[in-house]
PDB file of N, CA and C in Angstrom:
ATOM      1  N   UNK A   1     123.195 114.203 107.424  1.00  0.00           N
ATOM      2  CA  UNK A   1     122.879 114.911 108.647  1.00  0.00           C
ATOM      3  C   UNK A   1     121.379 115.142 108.773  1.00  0.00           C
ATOM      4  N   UNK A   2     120.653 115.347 107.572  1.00  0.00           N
ATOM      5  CA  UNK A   2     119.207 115.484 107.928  1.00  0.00           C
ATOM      6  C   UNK A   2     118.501 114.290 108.100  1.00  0.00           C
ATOM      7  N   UNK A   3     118.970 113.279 107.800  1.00  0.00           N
ATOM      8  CA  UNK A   3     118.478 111.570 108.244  1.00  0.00           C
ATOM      9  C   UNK A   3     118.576 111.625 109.824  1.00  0.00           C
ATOM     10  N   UNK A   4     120.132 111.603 110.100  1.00  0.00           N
ATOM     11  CA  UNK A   4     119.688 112.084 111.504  1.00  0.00           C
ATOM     12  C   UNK A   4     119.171 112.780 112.197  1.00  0.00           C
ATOM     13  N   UNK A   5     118.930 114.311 111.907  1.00  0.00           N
ATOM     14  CA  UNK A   5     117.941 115.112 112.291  1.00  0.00           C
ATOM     15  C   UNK A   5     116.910 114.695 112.515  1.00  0.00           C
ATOM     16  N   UNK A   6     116.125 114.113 111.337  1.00  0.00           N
ATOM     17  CA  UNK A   6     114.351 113.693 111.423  1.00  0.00           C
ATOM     18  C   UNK A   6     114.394 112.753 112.337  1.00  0.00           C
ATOM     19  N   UNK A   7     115.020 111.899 112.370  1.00  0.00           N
ATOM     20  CA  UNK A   7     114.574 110.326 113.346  1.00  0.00           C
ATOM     21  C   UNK A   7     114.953 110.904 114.671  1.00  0.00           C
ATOM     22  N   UNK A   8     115.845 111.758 114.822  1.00  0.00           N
ATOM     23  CA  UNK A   8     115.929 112.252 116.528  1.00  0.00           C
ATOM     24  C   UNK A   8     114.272 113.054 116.658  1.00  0.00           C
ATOM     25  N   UNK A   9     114.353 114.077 116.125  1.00  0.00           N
ATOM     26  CA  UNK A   9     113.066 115.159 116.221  1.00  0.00           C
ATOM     27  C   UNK A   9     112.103 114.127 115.745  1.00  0.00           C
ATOM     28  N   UNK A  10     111.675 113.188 114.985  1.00  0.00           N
ATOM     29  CA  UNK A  10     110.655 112.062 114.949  1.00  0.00           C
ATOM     30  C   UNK A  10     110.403 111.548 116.645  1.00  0.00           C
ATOM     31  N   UNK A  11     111.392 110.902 117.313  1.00  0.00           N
ATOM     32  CA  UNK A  11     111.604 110.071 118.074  1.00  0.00           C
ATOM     33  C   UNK A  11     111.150 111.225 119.250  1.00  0.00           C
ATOM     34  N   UNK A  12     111.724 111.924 119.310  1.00  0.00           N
ATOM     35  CA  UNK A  12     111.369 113.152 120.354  1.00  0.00           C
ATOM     36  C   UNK A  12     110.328 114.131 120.383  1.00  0.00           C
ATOM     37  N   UNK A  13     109.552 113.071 119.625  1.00  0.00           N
ATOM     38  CA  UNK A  13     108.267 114.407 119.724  1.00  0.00           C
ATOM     39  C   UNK A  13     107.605 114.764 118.175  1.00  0.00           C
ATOM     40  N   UNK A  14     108.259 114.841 117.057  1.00  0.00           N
ATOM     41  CA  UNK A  14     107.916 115.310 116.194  1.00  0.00           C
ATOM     42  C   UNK A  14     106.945 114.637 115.611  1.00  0.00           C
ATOM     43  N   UNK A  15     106.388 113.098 115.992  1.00  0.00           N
ATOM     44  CA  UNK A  15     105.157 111.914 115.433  1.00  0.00           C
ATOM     45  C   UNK A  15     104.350 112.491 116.398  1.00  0.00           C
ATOM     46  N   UNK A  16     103.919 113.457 117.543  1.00  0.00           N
ATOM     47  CA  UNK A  16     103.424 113.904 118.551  1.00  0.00           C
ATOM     48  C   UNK A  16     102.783 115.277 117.757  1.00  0.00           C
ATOM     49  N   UNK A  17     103.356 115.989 117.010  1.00  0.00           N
ATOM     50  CA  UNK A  17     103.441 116.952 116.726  1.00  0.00           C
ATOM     51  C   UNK A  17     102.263 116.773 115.732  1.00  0.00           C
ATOM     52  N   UNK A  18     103.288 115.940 114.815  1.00  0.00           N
ATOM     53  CA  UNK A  18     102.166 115.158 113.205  1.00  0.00           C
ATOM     54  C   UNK A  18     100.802 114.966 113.629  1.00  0.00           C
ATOM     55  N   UNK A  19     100.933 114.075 113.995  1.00  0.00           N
ATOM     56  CA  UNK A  19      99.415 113.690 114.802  1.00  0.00           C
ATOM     57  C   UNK A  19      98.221 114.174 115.537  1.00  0.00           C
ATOM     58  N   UNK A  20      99.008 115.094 116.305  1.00  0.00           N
ATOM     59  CA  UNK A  20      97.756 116.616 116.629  1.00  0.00           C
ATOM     60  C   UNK A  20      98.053 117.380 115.289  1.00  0.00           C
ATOM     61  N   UNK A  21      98.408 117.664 114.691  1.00  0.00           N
ATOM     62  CA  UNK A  21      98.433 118.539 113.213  1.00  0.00           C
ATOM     63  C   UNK A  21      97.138 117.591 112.686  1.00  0.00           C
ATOM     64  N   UNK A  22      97.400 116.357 112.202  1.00  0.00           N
ATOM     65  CA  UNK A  22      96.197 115.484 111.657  1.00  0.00           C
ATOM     66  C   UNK A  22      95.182 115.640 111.571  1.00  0.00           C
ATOM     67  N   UNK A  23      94.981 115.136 113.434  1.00  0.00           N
ATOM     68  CA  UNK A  23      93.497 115.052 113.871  1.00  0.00           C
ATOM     69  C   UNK A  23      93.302 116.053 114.152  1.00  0.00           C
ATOM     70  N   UNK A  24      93.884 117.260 113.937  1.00  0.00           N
ATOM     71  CA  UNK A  24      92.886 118.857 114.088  1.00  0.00           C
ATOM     72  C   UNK A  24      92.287 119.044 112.310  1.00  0.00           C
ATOM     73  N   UNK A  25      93.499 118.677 111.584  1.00  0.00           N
ATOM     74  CA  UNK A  25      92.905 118.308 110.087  1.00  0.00           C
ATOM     75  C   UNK A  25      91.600 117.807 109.749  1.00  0.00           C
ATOM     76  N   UNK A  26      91.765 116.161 110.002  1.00  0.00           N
ATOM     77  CA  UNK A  26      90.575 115.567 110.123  1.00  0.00           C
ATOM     78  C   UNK A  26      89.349 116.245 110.727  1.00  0.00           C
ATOM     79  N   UNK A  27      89.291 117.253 111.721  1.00  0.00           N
ATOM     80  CA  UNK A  27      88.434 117.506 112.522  1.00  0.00           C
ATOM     81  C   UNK A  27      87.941 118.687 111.826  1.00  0.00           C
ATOM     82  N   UNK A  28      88.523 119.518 110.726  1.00  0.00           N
ATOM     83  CA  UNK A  28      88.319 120.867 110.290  1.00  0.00           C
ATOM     84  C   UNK A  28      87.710 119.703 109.230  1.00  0.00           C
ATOM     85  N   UNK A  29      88.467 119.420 108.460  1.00  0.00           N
ATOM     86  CA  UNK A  29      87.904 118.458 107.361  1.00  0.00           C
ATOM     87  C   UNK A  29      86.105 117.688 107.059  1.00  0.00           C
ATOM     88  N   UNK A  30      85.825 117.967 108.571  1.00  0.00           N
ATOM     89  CA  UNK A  30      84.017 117.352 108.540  1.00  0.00           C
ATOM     90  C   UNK A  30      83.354 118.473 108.264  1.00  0.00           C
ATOM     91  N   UNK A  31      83.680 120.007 107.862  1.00  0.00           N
ATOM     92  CA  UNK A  31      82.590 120.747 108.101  1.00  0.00           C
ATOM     93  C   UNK A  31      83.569 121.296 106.432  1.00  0.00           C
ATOM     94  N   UNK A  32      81.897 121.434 105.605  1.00  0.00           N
ATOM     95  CA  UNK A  32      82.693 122.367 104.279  1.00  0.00           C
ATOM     96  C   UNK A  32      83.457 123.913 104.552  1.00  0.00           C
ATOM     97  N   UNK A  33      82.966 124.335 105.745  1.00  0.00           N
ATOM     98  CA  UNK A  33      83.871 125.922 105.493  1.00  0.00           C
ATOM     99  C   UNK A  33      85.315 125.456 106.132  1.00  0.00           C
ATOM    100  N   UNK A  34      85.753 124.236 107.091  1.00  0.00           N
ATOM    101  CA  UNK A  34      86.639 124.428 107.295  1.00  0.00           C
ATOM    102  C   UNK A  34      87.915 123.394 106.631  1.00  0.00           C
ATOM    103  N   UNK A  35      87.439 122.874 105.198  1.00  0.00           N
ATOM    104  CA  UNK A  35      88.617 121.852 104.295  1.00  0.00           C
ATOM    105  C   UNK A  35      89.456 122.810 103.945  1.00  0.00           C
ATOM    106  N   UNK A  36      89.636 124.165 103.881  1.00  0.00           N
ATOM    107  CA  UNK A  36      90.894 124.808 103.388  1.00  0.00           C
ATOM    108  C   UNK A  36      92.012 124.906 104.479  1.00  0.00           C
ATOM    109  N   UNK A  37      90.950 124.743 105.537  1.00  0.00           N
ATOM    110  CA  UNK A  37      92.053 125.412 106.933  1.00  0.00           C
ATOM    111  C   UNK A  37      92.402 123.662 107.240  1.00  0.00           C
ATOM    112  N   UNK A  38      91.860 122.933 107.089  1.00  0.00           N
ATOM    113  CA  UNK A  38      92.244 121.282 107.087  1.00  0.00           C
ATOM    114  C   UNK A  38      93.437 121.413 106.165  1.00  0.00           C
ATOM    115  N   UNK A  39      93.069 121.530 104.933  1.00  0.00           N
ATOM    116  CA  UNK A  39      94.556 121.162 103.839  1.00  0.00           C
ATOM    117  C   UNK A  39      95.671 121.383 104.746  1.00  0.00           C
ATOM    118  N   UNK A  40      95.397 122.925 105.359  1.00  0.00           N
ATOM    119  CA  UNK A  40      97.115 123.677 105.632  1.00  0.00           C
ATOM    120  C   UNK A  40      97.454 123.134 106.852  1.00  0.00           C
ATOM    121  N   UNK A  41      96.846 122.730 107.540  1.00  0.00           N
ATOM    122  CA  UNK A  41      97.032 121.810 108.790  1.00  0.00           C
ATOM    123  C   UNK A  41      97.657 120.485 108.501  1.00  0.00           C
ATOM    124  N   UNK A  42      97.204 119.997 107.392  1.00  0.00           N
ATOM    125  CA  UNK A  42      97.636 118.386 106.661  1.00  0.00           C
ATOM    126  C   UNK A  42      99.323 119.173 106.346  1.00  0.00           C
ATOM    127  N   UNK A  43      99.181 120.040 105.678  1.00  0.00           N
ATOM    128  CA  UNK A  43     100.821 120.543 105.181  1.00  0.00           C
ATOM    129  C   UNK A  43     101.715 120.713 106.274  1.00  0.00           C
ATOM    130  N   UNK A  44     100.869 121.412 107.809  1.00  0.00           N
ATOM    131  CA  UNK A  44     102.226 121.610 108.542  1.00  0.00           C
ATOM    132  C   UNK A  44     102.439 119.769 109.766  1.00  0.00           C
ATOM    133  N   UNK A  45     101.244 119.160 109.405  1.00  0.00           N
ATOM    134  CA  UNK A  45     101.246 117.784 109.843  1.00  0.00           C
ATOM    135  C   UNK A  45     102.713 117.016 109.011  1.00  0.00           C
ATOM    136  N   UNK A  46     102.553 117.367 107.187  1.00  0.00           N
ATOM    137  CA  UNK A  46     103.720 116.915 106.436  1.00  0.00           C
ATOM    138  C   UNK A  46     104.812 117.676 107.238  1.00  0.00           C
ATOM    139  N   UNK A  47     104.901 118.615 107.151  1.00  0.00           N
ATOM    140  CA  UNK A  47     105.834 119.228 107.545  1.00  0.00           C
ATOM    141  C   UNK A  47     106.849 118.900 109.062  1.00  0.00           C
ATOM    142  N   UNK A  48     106.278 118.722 110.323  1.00  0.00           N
ATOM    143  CA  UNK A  48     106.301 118.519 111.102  1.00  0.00           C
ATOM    144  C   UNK A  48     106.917 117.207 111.145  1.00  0.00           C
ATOM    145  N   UNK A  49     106.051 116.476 110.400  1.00  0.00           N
ATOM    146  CA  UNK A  49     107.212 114.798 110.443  1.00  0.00           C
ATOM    147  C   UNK A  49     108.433 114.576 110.154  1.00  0.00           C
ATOM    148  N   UNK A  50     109.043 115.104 109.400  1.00  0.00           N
ATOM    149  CA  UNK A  50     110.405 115.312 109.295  1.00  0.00           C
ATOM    150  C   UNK A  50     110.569 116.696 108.273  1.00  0.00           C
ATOM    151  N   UNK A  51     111.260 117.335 109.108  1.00  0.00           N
ATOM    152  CA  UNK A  51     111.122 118.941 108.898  1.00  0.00           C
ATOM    153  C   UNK A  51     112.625 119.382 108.448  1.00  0.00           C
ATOM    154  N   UNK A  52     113.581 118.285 108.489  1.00  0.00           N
ATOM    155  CA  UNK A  52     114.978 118.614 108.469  1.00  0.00           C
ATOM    156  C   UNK A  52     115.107 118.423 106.608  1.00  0.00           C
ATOM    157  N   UNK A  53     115.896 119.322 105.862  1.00  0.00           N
ATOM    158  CA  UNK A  53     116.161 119.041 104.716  1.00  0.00           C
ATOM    159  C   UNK A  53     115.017 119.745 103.609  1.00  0.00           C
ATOM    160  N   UNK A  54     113.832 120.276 104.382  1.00  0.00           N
ATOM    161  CA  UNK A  54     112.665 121.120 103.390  1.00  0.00           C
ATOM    162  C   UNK A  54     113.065 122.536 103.908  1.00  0.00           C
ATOM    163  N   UNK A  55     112.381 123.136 103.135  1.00  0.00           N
ATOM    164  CA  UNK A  55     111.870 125.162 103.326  1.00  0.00           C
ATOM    165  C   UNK A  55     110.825 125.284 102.619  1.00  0.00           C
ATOM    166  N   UNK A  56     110.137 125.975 103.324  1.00  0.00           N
ATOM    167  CA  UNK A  56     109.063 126.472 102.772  1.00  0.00           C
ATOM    168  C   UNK A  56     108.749 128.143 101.844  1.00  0.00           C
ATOM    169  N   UNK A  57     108.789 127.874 101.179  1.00  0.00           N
ATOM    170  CA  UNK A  57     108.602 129.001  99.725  1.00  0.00           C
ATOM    171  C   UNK A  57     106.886 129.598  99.299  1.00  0.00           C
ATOM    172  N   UNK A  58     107.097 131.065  99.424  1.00  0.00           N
ATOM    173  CA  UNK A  58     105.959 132.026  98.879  1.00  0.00           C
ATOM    174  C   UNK A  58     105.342 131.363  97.508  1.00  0.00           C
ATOM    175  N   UNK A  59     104.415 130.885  97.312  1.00  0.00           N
ATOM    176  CA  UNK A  59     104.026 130.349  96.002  1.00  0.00           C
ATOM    177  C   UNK A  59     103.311 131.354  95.262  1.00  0.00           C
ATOM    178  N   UNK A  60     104.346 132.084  93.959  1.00  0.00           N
ATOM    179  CA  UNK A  60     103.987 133.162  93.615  1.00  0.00           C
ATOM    180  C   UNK A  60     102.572 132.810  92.868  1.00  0.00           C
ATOM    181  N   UNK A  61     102.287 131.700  92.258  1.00  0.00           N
ATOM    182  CA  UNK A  61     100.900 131.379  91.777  1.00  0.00           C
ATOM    183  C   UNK A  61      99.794 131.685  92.858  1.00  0.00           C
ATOM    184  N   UNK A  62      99.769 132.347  93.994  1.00  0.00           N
ATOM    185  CA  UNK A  62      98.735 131.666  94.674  1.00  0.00           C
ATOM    186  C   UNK A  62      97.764 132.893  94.627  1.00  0.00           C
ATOM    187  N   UNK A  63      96.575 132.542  95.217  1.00  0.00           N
ATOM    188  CA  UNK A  63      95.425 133.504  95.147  1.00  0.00           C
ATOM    189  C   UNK A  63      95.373 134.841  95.262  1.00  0.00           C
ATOM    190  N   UNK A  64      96.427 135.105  96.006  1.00  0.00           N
ATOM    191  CA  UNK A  64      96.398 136.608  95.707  1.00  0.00           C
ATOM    192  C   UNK A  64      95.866 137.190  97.124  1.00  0.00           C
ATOM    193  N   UNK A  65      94.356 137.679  96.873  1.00  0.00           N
ATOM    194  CA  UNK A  65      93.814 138.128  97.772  1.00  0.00           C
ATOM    195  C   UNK A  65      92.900 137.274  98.497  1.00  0.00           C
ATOM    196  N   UNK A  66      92.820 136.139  97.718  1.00  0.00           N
ATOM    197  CA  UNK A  66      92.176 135.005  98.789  1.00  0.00           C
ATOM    198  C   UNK A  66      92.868 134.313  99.584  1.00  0.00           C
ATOM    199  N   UNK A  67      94.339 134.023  99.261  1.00  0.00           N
ATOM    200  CA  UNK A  67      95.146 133.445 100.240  1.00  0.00           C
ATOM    201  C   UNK A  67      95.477 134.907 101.401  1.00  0.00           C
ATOM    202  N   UNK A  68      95.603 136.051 101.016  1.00  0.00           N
ATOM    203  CA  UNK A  68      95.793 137.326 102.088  1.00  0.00           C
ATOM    204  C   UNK A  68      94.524 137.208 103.131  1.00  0.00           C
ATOM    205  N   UNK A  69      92.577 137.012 102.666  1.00  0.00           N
ATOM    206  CA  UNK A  69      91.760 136.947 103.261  1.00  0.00           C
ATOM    207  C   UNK A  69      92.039 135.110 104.264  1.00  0.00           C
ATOM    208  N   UNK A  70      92.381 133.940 103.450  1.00  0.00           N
ATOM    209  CA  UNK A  70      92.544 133.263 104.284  1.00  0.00           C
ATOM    210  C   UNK A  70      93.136 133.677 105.418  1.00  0.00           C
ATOM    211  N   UNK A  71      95.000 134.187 105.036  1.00  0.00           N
ATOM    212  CA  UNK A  71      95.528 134.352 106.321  1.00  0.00           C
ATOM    213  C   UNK A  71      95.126 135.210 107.154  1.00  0.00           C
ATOM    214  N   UNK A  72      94.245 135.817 107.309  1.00  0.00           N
ATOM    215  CA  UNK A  72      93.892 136.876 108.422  1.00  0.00           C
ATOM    216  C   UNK A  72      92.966 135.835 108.971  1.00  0.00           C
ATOM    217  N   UNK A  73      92.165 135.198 108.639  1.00  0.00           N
ATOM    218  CA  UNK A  73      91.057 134.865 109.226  1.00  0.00           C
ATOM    219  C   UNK A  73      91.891 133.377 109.736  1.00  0.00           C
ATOM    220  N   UNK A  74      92.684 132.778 109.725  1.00  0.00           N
ATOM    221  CA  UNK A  74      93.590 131.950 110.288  1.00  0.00           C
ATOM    222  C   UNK A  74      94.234 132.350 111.366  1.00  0.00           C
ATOM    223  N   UNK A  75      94.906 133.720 111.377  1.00  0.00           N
ATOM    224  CA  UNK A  75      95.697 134.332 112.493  1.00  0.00           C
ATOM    225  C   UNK A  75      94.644 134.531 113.657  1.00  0.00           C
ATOM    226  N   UNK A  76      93.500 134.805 113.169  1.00  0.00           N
ATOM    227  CA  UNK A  76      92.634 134.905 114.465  1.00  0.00           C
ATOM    228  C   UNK A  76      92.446 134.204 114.912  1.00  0.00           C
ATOM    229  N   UNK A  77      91.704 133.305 114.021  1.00  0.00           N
ATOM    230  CA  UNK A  77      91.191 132.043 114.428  1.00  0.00           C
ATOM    231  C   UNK A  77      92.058 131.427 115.183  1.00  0.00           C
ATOM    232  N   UNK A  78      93.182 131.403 115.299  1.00  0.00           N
ATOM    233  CA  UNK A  78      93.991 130.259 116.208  1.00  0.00           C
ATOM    234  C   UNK A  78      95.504 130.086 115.655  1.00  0.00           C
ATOM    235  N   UNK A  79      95.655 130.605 114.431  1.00  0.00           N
ATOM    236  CA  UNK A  79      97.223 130.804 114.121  1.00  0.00           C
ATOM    237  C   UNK A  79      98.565 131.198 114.577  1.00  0.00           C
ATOM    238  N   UNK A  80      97.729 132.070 115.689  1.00  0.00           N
ATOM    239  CA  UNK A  80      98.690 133.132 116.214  1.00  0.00           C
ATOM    240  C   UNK A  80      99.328 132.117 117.339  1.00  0.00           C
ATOM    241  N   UNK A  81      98.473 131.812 118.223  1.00  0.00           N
ATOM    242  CA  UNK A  81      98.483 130.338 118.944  1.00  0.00           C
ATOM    243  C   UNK A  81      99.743 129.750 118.580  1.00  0.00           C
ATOM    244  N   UNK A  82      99.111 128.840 117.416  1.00  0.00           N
ATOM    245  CA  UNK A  82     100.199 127.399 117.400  1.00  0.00           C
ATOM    246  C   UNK A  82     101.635 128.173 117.071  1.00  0.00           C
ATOM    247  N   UNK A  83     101.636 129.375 116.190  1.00  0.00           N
ATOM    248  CA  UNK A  83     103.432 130.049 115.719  1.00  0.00           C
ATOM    249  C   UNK A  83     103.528 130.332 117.098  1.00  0.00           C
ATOM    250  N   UNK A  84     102.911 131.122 118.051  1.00  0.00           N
ATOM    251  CA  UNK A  84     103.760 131.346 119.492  1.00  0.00           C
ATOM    252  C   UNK A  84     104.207 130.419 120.221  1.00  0.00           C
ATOM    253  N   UNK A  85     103.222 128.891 119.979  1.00  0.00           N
ATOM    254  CA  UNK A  85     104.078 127.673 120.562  1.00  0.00           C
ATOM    255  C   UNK A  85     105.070 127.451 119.944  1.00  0.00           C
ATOM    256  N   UNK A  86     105.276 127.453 118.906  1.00  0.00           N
ATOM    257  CA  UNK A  86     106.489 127.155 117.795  1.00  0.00           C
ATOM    258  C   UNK A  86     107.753 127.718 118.437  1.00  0.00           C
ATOM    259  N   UNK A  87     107.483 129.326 118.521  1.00  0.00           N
ATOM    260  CA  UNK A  87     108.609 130.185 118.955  1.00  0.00           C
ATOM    261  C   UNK A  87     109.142 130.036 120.419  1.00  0.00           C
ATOM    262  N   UNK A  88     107.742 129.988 121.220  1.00  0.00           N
ATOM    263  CA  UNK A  88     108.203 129.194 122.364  1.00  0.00           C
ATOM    264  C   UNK A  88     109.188 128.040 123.049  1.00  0.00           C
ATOM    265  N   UNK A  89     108.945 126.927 122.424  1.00  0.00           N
ATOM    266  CA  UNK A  89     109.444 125.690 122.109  1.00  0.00           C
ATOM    267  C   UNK A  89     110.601 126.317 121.138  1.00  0.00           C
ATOM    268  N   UNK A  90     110.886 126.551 120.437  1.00  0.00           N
ATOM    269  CA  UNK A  90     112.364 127.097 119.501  1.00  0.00           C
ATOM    270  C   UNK A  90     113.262 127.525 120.772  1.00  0.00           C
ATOM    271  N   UNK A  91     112.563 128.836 121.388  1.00  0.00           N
ATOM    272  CA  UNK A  91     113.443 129.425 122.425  1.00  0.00           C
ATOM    273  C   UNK A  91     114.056 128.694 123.680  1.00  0.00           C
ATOM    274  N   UNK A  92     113.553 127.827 124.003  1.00  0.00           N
ATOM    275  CA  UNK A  92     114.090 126.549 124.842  1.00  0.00           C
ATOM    276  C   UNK A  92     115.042 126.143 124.494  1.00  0.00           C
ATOM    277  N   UNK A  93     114.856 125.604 123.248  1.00  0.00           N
ATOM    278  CA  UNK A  93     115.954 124.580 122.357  1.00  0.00           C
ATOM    279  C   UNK A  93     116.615 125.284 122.205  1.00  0.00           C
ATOM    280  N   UNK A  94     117.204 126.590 121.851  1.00  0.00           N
ATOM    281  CA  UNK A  94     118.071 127.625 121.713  1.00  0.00           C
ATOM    282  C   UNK A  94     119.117 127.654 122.676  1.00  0.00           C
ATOM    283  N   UNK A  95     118.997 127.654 124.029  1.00  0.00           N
ATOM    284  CA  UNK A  95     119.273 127.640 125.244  1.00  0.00           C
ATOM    285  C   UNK A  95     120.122 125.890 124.904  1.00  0.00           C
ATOM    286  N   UNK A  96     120.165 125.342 124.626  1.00  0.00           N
ATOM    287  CA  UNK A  96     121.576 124.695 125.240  1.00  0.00           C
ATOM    288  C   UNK A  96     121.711 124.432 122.931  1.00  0.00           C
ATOM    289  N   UNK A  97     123.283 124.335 123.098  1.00  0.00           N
ATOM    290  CA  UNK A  97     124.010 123.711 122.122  1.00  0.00           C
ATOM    291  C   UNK A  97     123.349 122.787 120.981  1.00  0.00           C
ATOM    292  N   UNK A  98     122.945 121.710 121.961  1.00  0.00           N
ATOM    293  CA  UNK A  98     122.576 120.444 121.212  1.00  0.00           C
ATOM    294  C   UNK A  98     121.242 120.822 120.735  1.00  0.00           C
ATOM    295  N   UNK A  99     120.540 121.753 120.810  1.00  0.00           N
ATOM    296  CA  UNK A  99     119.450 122.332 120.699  1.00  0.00           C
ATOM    297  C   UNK A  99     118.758 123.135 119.675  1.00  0.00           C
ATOM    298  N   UNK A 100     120.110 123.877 119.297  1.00  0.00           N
ATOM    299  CA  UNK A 100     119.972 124.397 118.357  1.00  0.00           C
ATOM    300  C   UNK A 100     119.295 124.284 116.508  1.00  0.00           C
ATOM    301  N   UNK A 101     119.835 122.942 116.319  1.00  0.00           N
ATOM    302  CA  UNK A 101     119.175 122.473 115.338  1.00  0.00           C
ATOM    303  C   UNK A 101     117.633 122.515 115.017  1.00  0.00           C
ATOM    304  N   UNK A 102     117.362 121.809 116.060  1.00  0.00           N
ATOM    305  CA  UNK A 102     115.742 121.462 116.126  1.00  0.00           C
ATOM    306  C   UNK A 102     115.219 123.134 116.567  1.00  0.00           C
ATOM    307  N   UNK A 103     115.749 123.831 116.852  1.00  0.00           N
ATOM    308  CA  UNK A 103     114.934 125.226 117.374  1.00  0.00           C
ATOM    309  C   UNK A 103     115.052 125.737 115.778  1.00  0.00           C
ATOM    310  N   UNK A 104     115.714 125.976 115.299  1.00  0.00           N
ATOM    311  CA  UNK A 104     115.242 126.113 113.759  1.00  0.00           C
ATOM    312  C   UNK A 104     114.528 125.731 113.302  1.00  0.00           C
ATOM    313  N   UNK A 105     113.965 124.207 113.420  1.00  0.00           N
ATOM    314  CA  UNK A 105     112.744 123.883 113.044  1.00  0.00           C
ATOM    315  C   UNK A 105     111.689 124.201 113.249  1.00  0.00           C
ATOM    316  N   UNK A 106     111.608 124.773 114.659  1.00  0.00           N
ATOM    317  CA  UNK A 106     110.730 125.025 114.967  1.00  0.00           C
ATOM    318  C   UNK A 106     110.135 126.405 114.940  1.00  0.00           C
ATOM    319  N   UNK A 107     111.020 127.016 114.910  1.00  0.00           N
ATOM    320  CA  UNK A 107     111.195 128.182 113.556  1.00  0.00           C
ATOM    321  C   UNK A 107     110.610 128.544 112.356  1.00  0.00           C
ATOM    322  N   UNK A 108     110.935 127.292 111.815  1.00  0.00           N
ATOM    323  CA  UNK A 108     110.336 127.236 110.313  1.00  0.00           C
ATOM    324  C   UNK A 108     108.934 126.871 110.760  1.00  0.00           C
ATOM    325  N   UNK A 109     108.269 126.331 111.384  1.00  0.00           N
ATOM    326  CA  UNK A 109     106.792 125.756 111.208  1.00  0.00           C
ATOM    327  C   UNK A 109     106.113 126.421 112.560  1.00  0.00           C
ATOM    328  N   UNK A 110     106.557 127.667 113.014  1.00  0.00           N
ATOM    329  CA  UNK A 110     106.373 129.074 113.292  1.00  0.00           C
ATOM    330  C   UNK A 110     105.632 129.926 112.030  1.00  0.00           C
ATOM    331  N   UNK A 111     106.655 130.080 111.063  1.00  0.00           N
ATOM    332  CA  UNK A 111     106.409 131.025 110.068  1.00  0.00           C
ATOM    333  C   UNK A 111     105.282 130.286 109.328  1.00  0.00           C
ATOM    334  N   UNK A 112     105.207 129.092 109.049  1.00  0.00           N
ATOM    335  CA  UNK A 112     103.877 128.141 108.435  1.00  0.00           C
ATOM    336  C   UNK A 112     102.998 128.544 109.044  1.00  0.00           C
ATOM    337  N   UNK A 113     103.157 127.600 110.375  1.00  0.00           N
ATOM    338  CA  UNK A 113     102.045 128.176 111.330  1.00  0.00           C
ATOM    339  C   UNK A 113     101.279 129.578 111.235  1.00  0.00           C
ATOM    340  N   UNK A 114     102.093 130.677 111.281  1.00  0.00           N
ATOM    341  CA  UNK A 114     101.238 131.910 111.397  1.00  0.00           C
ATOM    342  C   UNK A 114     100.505 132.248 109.923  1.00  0.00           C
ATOM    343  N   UNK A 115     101.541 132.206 108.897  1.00  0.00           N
ATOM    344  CA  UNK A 115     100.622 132.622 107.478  1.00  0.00           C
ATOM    345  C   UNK A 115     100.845 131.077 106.583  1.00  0.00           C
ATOM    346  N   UNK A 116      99.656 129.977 106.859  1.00  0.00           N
ATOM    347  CA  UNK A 116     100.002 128.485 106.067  1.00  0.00           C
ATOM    348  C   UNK A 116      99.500 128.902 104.527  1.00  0.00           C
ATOM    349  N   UNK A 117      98.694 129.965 104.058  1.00  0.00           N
ATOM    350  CA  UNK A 117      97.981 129.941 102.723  1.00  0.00           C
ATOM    351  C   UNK A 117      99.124 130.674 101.906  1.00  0.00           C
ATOM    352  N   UNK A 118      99.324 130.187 100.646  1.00  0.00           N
ATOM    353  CA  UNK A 118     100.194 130.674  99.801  1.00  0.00           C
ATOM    354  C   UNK A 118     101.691 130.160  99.642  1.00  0.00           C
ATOM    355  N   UNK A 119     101.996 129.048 100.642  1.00  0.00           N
ATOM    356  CA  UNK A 119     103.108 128.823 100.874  1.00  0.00           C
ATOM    357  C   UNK A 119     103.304 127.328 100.350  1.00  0.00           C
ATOM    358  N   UNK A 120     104.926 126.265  99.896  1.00  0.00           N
ATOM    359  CA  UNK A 120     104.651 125.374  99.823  1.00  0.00           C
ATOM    360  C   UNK A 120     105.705 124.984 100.033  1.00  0.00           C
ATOM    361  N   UNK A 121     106.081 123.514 100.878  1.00  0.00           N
ATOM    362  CA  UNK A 121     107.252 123.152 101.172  1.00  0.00           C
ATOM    363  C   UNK A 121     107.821 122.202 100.284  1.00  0.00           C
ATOM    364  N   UNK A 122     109.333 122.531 100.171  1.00  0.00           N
ATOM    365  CA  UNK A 122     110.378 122.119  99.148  1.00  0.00           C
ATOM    366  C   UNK A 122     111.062 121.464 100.015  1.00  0.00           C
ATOM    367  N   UNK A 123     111.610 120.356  99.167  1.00  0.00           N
ATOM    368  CA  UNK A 123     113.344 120.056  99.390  1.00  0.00           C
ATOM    369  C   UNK A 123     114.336 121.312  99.621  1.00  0.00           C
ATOM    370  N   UNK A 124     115.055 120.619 100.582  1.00  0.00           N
ATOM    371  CA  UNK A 124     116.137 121.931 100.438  1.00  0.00           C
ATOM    372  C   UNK A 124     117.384 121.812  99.511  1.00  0.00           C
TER     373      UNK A 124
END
């Protein structure tokens, strides 16, 4: 079922998704203060391509108070943004049946979206 999941949400948008995730990557990626906020952009780019069959998990190793200072300065910067499109787009898909699936996804890379530092996506 998640084979089919990805290649529908691939086919419908989700290589659309990847790809502005990327090239906003790439684009943070030319300047040294912004390769951290590139990485997590590359992760929800992974993420985004086929999103059916992962979760994303608190990585208790992580910085601590530098991943807490990242995420604030992410939420401003523009975080808040892409999770409200997320939730946006979820709440649509919600609204009919066949929909439902993929609004979970979009769900999940909501919650990325708003706090990406500290987090890392698994198999499910």
């Amino acid at each position: 079922m998640n084979t089919l999941g990805n290649i529908i949400w691939f086919i419908f948008g989700g290589i659309f998704v990847a790809i502005e995730y990327a090239i906003s990557s790439l684009i943070l990626c030319l300047t040294i203060i912004g390769i951290p906020f590139g990485v997590q952009t590359f992760k929800l780019a992974k993420l985004s391509l086929f999103p059916f069959g992962k979760k994303t998990v608190v990585n208790e190793k992580s910085d601590g108070c530098l991943s807490l200072a990242m995420n604030i300065l992410w939420i401003l910067v523009g975080g808040i943004w892409i999770s409200i499109t997320h939730i946006v787009f979820g709440a649509i898909l919600f609204l009919t049946i066949i929909g439902i699936p993929f609004a979970k996804q979009h769900f999940k890379l909501a919650s990325v979206a708003l706090l990406p530092f500290g987090r890392d996506i698994v198999k499910d």
